[in-house]
N, C-alpha and C. Protein backbone atom coordinates (compact mmCIF):
# COMPACT_ATOMS: atom_id res chain seq x y z
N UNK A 1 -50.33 -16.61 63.83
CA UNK A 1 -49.24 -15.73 63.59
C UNK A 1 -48.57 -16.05 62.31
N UNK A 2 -48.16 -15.18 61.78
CA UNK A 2 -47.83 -15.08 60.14
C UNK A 2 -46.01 -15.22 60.30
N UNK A 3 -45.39 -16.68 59.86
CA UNK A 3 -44.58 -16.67 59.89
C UNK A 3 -43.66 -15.61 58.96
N UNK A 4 -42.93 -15.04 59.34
CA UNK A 4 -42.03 -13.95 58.19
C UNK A 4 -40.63 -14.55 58.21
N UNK A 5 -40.15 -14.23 57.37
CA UNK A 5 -38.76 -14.73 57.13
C UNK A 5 -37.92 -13.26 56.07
N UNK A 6 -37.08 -13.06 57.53
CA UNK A 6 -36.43 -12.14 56.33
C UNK A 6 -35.14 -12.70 55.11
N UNK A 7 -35.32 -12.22 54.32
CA UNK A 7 -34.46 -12.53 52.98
C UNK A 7 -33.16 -11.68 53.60
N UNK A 8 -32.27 -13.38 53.16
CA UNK A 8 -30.88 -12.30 53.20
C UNK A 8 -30.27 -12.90 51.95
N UNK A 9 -29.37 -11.83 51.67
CA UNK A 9 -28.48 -11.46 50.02
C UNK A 9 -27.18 -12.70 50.57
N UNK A 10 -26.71 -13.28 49.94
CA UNK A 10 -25.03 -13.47 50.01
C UNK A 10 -24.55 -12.99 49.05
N UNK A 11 -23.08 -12.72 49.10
CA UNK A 11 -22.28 -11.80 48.37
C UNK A 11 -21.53 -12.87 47.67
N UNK A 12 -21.58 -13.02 46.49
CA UNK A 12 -20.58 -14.28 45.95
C UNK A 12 -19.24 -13.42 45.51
N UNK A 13 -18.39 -14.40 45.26
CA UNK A 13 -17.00 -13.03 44.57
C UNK A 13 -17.40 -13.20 43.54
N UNK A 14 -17.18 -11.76 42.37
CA UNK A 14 -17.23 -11.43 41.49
C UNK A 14 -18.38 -10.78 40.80
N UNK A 15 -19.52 -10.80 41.79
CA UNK A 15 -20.86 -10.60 41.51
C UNK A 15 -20.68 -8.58 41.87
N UNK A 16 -19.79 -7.93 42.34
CA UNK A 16 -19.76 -6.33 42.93
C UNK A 16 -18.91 -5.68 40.85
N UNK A 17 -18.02 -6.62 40.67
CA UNK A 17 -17.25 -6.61 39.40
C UNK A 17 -16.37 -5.08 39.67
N UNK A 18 -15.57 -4.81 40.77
CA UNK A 18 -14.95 -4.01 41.31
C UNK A 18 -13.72 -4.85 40.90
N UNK A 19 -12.48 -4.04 41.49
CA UNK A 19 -11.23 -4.48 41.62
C UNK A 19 -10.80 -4.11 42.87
N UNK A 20 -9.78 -5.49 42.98
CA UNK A 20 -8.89 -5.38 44.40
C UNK A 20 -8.04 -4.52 44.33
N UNK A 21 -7.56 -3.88 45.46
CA UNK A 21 -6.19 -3.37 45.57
C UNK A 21 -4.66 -3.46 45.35
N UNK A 22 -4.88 -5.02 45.35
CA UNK A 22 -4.07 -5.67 44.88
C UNK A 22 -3.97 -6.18 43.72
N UNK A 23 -5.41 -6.31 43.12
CA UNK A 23 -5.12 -5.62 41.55
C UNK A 23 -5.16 -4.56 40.64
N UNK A 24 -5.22 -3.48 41.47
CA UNK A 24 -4.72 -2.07 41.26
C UNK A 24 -3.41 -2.04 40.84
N UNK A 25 -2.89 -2.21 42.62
CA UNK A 25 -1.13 -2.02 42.13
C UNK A 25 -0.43 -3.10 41.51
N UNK A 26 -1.15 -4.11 41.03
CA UNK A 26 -0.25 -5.22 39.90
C UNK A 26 -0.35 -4.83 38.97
N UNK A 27 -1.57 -4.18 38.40
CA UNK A 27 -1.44 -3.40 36.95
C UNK A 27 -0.82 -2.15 37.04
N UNK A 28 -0.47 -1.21 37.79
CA UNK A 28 0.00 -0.10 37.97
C UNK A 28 1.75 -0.42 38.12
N UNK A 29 1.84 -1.73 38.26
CA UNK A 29 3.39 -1.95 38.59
C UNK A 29 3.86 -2.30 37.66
N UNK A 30 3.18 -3.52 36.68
CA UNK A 30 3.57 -3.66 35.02
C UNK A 30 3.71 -2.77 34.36
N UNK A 31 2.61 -1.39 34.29
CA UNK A 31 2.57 -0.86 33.34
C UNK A 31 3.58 0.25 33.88
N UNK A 32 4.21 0.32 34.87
CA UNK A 32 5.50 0.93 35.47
C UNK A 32 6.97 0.49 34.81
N UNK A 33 6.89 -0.98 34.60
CA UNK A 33 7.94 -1.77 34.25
C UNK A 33 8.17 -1.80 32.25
N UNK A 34 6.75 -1.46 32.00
CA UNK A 34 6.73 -0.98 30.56
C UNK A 34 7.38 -0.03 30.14
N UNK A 35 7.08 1.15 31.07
CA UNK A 35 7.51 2.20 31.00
C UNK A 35 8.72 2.38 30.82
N UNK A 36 9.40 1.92 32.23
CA UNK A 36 10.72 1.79 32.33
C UNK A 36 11.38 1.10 31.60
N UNK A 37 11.03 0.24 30.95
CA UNK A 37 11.90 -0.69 29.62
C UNK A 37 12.11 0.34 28.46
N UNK A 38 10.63 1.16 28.37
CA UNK A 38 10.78 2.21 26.73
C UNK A 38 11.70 2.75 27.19
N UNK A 39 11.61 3.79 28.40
CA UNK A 39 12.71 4.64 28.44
C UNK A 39 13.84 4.62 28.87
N UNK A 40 14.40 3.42 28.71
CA UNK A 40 15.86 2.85 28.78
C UNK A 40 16.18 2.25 27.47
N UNK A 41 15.20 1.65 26.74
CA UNK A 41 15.22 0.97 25.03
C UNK A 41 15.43 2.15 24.08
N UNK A 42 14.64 3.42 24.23
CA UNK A 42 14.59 4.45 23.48
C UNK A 42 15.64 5.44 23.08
N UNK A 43 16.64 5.53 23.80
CA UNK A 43 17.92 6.52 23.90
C UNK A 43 18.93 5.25 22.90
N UNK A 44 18.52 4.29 23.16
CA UNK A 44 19.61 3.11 22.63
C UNK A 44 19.10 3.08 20.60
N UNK A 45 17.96 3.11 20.96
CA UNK A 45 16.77 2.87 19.44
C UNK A 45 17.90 4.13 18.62
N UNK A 46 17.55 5.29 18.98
CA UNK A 46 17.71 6.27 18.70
C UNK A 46 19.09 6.63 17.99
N UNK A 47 20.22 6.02 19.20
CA UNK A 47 21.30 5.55 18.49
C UNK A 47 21.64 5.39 17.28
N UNK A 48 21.04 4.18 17.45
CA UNK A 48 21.13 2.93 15.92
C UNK A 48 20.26 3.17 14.98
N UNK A 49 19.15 4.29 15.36
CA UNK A 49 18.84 4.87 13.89
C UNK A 49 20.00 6.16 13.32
N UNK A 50 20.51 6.61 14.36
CA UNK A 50 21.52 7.70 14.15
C UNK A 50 22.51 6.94 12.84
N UNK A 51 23.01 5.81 13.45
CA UNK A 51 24.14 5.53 13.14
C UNK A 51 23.90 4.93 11.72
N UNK A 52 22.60 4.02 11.28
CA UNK A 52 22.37 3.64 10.29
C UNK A 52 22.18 4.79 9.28
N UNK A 53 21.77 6.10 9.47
CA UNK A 53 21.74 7.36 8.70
C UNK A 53 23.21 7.46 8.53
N UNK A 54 24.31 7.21 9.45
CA UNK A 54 25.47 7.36 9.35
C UNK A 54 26.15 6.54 8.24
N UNK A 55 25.69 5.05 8.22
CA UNK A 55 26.19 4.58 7.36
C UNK A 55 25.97 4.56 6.17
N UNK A 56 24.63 4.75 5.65
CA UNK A 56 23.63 5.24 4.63
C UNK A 56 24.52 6.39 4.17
N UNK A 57 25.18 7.39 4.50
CA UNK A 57 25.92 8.73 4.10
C UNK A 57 27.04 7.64 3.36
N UNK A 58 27.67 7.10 4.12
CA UNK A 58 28.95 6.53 4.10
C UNK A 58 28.94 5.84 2.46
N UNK A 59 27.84 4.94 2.75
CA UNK A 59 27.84 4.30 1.62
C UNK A 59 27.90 5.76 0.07
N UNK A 60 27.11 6.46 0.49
CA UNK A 60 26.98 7.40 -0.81
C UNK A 60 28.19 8.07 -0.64
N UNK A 61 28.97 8.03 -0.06
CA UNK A 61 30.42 8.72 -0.19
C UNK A 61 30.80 7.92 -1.22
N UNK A 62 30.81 6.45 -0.72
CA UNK A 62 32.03 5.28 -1.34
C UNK A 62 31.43 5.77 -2.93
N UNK A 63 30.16 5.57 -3.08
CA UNK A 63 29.38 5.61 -4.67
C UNK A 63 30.30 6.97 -5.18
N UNK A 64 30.14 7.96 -4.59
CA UNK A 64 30.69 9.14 -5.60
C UNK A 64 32.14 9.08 -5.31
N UNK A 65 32.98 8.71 -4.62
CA UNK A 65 34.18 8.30 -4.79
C UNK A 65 34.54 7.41 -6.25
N UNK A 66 33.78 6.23 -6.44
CA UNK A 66 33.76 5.61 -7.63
C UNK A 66 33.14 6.21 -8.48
N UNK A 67 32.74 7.15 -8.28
CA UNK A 67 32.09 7.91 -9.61
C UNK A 67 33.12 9.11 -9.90
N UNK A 68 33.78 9.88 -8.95
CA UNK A 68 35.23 10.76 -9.33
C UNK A 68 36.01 9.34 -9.77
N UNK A 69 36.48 8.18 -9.20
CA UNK A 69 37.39 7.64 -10.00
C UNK A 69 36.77 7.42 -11.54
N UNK A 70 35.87 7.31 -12.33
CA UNK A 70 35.53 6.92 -13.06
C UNK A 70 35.41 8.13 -14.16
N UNK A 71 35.92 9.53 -13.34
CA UNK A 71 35.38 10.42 -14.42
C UNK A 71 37.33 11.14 -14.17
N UNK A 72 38.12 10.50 -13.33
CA UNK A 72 39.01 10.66 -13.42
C UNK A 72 40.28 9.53 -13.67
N UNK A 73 40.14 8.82 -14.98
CA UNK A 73 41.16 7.97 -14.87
C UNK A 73 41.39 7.18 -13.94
N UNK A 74 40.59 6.78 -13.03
CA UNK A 74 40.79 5.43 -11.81
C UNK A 74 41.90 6.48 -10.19
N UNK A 75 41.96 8.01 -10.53
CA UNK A 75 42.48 8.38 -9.28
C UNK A 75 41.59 8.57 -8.61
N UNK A 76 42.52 8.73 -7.42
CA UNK A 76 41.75 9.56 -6.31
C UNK A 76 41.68 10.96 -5.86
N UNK A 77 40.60 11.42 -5.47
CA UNK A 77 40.89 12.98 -4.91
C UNK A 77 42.62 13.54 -4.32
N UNK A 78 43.26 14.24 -4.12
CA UNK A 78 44.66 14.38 -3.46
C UNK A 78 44.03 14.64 -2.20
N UNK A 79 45.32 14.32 -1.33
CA UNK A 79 45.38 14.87 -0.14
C UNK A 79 44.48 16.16 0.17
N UNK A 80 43.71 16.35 1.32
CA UNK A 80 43.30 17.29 1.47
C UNK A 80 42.37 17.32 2.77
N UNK A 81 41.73 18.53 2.98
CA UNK A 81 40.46 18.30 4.71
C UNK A 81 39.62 19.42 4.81
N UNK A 82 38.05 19.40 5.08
CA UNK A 82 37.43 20.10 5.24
C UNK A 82 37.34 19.86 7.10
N UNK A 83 36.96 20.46 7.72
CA UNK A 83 36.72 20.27 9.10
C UNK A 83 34.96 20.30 9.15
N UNK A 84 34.62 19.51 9.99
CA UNK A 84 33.32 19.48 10.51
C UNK A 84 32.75 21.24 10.99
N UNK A 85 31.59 20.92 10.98
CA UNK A 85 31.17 22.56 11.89
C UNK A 85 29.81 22.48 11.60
N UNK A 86 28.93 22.90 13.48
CA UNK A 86 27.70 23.01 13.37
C UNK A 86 27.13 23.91 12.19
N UNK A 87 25.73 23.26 11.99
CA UNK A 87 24.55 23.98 11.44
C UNK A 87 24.73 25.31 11.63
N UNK A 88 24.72 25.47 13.06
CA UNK A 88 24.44 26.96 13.16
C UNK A 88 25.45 27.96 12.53
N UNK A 89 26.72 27.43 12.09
CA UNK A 89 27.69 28.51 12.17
C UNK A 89 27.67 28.91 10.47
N UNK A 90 26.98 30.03 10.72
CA UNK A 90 26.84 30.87 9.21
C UNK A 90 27.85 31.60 8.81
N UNK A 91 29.48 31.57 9.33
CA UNK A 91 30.70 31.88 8.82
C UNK A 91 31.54 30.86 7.57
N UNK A 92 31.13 29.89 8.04
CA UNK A 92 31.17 28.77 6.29
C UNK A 92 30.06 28.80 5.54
N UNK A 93 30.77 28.81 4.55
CA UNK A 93 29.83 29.13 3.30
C UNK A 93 30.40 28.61 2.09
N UNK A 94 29.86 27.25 1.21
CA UNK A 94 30.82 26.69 0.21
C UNK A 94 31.03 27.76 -0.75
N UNK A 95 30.21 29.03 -0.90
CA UNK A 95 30.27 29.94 -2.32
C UNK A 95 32.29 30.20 -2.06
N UNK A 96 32.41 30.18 -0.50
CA UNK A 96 34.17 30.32 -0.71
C UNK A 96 35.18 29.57 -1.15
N UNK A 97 34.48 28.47 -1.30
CA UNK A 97 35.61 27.17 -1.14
C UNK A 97 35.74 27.18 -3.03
N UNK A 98 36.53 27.38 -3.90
CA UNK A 98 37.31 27.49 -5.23
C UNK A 98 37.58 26.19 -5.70
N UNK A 99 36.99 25.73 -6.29
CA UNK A 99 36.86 24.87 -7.11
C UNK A 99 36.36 24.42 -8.24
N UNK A 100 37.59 24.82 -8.90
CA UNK A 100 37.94 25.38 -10.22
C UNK A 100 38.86 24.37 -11.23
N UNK A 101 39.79 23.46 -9.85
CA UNK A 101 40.94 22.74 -10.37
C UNK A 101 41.26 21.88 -9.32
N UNK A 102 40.32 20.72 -9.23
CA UNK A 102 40.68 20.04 -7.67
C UNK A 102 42.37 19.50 -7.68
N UNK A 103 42.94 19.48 -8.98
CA UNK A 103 44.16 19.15 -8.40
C UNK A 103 45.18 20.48 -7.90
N UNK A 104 44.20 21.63 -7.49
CA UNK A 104 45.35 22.79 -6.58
C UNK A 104 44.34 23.05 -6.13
N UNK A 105 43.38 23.05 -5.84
CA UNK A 105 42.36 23.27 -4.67
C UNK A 105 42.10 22.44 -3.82
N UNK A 106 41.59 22.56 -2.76
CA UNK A 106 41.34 21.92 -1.71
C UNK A 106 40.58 20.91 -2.19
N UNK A 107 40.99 19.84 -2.26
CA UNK A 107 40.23 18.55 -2.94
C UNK A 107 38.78 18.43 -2.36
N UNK A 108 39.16 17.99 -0.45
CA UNK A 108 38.00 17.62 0.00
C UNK A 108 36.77 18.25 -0.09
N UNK A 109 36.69 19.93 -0.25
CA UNK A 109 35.85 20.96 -0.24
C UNK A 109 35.35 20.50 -1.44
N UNK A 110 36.17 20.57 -2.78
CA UNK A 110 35.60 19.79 -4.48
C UNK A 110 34.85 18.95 -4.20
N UNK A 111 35.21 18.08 -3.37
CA UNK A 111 34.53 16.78 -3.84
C UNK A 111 32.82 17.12 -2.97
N UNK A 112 32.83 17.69 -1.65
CA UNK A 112 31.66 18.24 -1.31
C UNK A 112 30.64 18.65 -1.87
N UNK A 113 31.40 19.92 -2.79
CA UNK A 113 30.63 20.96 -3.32
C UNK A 113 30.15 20.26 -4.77
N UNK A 114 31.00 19.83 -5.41
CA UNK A 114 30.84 19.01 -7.08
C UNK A 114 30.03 17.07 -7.00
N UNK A 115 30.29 16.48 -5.39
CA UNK A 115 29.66 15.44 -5.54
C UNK A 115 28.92 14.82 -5.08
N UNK A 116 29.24 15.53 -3.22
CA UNK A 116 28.51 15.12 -2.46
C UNK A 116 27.03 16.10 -1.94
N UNK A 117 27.21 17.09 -2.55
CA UNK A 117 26.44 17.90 -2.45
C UNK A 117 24.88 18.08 -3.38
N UNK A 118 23.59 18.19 -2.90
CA UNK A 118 22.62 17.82 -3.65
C UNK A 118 22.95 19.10 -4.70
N UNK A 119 22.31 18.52 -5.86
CA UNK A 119 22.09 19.02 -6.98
C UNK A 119 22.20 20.50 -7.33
N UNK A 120 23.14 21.20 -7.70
CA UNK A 120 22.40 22.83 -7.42
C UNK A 120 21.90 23.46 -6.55
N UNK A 121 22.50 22.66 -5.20
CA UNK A 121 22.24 23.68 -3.79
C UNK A 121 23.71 24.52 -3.72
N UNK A 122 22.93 25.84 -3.11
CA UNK A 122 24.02 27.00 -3.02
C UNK A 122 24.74 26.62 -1.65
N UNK A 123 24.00 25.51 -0.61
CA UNK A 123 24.36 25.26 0.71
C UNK A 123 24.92 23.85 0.51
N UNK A 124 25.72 23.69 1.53
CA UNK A 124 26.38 22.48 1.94
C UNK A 124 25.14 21.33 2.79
N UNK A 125 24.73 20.39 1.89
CA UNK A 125 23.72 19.63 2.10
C UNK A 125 24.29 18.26 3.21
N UNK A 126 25.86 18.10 2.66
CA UNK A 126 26.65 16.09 3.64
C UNK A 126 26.58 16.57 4.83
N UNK A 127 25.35 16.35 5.92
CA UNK A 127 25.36 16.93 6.99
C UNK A 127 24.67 15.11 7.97
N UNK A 128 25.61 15.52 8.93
CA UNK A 128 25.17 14.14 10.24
C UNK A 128 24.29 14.62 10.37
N UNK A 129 23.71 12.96 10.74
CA UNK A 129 21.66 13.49 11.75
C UNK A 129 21.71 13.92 12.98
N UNK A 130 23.26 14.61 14.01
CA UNK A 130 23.01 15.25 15.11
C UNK A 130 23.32 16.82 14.41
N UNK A 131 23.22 17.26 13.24
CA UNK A 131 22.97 18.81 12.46
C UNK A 131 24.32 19.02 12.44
N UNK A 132 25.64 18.59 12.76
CA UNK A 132 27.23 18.60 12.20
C UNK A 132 27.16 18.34 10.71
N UNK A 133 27.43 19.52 9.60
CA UNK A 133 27.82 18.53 8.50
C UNK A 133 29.53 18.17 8.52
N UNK A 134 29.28 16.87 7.74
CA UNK A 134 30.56 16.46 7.95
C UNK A 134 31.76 16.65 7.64
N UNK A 135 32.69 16.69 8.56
CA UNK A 135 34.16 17.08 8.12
C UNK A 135 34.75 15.76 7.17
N UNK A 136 35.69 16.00 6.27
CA UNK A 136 36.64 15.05 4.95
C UNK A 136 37.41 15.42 5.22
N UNK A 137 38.41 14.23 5.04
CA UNK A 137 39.91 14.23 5.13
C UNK A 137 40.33 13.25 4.28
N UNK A 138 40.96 13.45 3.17
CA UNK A 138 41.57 12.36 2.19
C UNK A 138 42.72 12.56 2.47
N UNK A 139 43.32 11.77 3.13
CA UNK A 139 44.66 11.35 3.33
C UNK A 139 45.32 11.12 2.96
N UNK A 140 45.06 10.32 1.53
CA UNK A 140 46.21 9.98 0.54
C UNK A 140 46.49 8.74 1.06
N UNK A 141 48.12 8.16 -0.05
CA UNK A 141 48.42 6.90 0.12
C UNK A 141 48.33 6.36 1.64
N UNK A 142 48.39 5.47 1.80
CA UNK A 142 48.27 4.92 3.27
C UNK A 142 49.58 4.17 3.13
N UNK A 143 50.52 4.88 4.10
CA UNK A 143 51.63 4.22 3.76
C UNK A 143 52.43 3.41 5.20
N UNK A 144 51.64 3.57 6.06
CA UNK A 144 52.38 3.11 7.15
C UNK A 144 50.97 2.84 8.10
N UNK A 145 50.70 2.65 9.43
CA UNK A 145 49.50 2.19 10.20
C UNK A 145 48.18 3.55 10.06
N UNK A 146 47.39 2.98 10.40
CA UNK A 146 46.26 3.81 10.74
C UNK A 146 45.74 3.65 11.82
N UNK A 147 45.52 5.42 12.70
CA UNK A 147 45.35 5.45 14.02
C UNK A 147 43.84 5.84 13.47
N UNK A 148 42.79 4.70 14.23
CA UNK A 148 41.59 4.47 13.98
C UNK A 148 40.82 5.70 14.77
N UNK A 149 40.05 6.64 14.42
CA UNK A 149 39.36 7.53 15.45
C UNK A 149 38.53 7.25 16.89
N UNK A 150 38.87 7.22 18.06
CA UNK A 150 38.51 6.98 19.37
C UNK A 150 37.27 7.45 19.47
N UNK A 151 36.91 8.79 19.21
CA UNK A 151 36.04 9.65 19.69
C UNK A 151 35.43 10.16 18.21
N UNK A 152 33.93 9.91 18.56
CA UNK A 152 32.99 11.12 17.36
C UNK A 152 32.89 12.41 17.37
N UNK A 153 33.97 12.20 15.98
CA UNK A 153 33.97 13.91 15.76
C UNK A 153 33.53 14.86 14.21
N UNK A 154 32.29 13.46 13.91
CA UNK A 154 31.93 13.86 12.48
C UNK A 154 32.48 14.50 11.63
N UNK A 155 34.38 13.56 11.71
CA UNK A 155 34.91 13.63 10.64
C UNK A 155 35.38 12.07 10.11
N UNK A 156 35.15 12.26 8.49
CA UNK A 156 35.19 11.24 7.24
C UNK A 156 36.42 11.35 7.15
N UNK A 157 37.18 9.95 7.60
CA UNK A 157 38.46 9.52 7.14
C UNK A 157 38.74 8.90 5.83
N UNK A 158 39.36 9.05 4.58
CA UNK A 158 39.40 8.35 3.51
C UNK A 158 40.81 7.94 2.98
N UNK A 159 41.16 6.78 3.01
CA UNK A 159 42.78 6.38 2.85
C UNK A 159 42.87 5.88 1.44
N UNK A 160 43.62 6.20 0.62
CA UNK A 160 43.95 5.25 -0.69
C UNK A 160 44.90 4.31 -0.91
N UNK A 161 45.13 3.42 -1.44
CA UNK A 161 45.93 2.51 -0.86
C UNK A 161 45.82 1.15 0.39
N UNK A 162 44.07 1.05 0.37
CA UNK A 162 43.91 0.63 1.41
C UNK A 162 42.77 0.04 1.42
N UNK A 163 42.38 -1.00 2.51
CA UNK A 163 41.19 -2.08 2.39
C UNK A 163 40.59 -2.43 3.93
N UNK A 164 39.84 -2.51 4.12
CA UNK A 164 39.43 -2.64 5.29
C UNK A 164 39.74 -4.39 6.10
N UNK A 165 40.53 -4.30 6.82
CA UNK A 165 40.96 -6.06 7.26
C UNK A 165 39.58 -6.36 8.68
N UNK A 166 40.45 -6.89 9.13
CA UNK A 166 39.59 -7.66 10.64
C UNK A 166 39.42 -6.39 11.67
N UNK A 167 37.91 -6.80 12.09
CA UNK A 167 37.72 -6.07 13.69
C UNK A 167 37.81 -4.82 13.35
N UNK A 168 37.36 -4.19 11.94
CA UNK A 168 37.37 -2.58 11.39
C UNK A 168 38.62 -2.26 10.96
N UNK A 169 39.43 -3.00 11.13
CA UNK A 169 41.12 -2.01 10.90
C UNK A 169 41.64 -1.79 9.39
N UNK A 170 42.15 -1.26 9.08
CA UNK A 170 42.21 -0.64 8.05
C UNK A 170 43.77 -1.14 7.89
N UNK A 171 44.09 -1.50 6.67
CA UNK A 171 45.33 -2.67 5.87
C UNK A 171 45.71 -1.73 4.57
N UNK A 172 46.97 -2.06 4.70
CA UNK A 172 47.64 -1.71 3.46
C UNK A 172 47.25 -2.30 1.63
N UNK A 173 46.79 -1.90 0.48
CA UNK A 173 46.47 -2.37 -0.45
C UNK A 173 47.75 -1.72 -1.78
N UNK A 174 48.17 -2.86 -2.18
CA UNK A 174 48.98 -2.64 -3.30
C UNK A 174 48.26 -1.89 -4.72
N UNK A 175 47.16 -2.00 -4.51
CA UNK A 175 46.35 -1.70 -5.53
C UNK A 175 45.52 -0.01 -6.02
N UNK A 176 46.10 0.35 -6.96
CA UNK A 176 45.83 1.83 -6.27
C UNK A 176 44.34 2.69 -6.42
N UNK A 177 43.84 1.69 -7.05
CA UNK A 177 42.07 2.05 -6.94
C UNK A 177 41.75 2.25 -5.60
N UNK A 178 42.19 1.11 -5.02
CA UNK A 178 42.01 0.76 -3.97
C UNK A 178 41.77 1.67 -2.66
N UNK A 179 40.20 2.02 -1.77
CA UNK A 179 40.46 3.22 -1.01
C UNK A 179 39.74 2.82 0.47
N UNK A 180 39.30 3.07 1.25
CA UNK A 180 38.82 3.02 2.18
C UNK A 180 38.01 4.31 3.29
N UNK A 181 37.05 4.13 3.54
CA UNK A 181 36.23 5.15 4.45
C UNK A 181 36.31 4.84 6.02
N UNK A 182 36.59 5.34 6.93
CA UNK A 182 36.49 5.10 8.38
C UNK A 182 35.38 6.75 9.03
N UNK A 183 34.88 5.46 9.83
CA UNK A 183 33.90 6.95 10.74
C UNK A 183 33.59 6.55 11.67
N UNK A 184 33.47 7.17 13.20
CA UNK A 184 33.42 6.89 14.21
C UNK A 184 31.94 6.87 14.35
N UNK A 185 31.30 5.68 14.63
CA UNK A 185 29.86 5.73 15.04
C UNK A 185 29.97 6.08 16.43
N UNK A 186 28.07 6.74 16.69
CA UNK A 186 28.34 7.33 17.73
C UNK A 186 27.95 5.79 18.76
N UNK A 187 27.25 4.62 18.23
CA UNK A 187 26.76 3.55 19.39
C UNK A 187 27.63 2.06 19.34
N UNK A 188 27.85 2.37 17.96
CA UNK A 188 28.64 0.92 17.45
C UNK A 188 29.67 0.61 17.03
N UNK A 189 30.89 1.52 17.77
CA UNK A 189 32.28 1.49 17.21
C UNK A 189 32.56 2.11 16.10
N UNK A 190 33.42 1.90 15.34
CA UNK A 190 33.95 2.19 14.05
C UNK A 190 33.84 1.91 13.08
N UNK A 191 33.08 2.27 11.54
CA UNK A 191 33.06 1.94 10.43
C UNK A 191 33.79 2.05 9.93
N UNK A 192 33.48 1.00 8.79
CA UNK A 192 35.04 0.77 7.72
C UNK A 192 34.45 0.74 6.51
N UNK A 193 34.71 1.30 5.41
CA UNK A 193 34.07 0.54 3.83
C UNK A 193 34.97 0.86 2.60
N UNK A 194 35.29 -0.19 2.47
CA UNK A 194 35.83 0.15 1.18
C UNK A 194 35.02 -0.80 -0.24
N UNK A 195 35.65 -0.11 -1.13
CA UNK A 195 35.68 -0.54 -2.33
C UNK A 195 36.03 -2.12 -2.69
N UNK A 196 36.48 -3.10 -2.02
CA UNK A 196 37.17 -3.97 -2.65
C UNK A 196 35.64 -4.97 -2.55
């Protein structure tokens, strides 16, 4: 009689090269937790690129501020205010705003249209990266406190007479070059910049 022997297989681990179930849902749970980190990181990112465009404006304010003082005897624009207003609203239009003689015209609109405004555009270009262009307000001397803006309302505060102190706040300056920018960021409090 012919001895036979049947062959049997053993199964070693790793030899099928499948995955467990349990390493299914460990990779399905990380890459859950990825997820959930972007889209809680991303609204914040977004922010602080906002706001750095914000300050990036700011700074080119301060520049053509020193560039009107420089083409005006060391003053400043006068008193004056444009108001903010969406993109969409095609009832402003700088061809209205007269500026002819910023010292009896609306200064802030001048300084828009003559400095802050690109080159030979017929449109109002100083516009925030949420599509508000921005409202100006030159305030003039700063002669007593400054109530710092609470809330973003993509309007440019500009004080003369004034320097930016501690913790953003804005200080009295004897000096009459002397001016200051405030703007309400929308993630990181309040900007301040001045000249000194």
């Amino acid at each position: 009689m012919a001895n036979t022997r049947k062959s049997t297989t053993k199964m070693r681990g790793g030899d099928l090269g499948g995955f467990t179930i349990i390493e299914v849902v460990l990779v399905l749970a990380i890459a859950g937790l990825i997820f959930l980190m972007v889209f809680i990181a991303l609204p914040a990112l977004q922010r602080s690129q906002r706001d750095t465009q914000r300050r990036n404006d700011m700074s080119a304010l301060a520049s053509q501020i020193t560039q009107y003082q420089s083409n005006n005897n060391g003053k400043l624009p006068k008193p004056g205010s444009v108001q903010d207003y969406d993109e969409s609203d095609t009832s402003v239009t700088m061809e209205t705003w007269s500026c002819l003689n910023m010292a009896t015209d609306n200064s802030a609109q001048c300084f828009i249209r003559n400095y802050m405004n690109a080159s030979g555009a017929a449109e109002n270009t100083f516009k925030d990266p949420d599509g508000y262009y921005y409202g100006l307000n030159f305030h003039g001397n700063m002669s007593s406190g400054v109530t710092m803006p609470t809330e973003m309302d993509y309007t440019i505060h500009v004080w003369d007479h004034a320097r930016c102190g501690e913790n953003e706040s804005v200080v009295k300056s004897d000096n009459a070059r002397d001016y200051v920018i405030v703007y309400k960021l929308e993630g990181a409090g309040t900007y301040c910049n001045d000249n000194a």
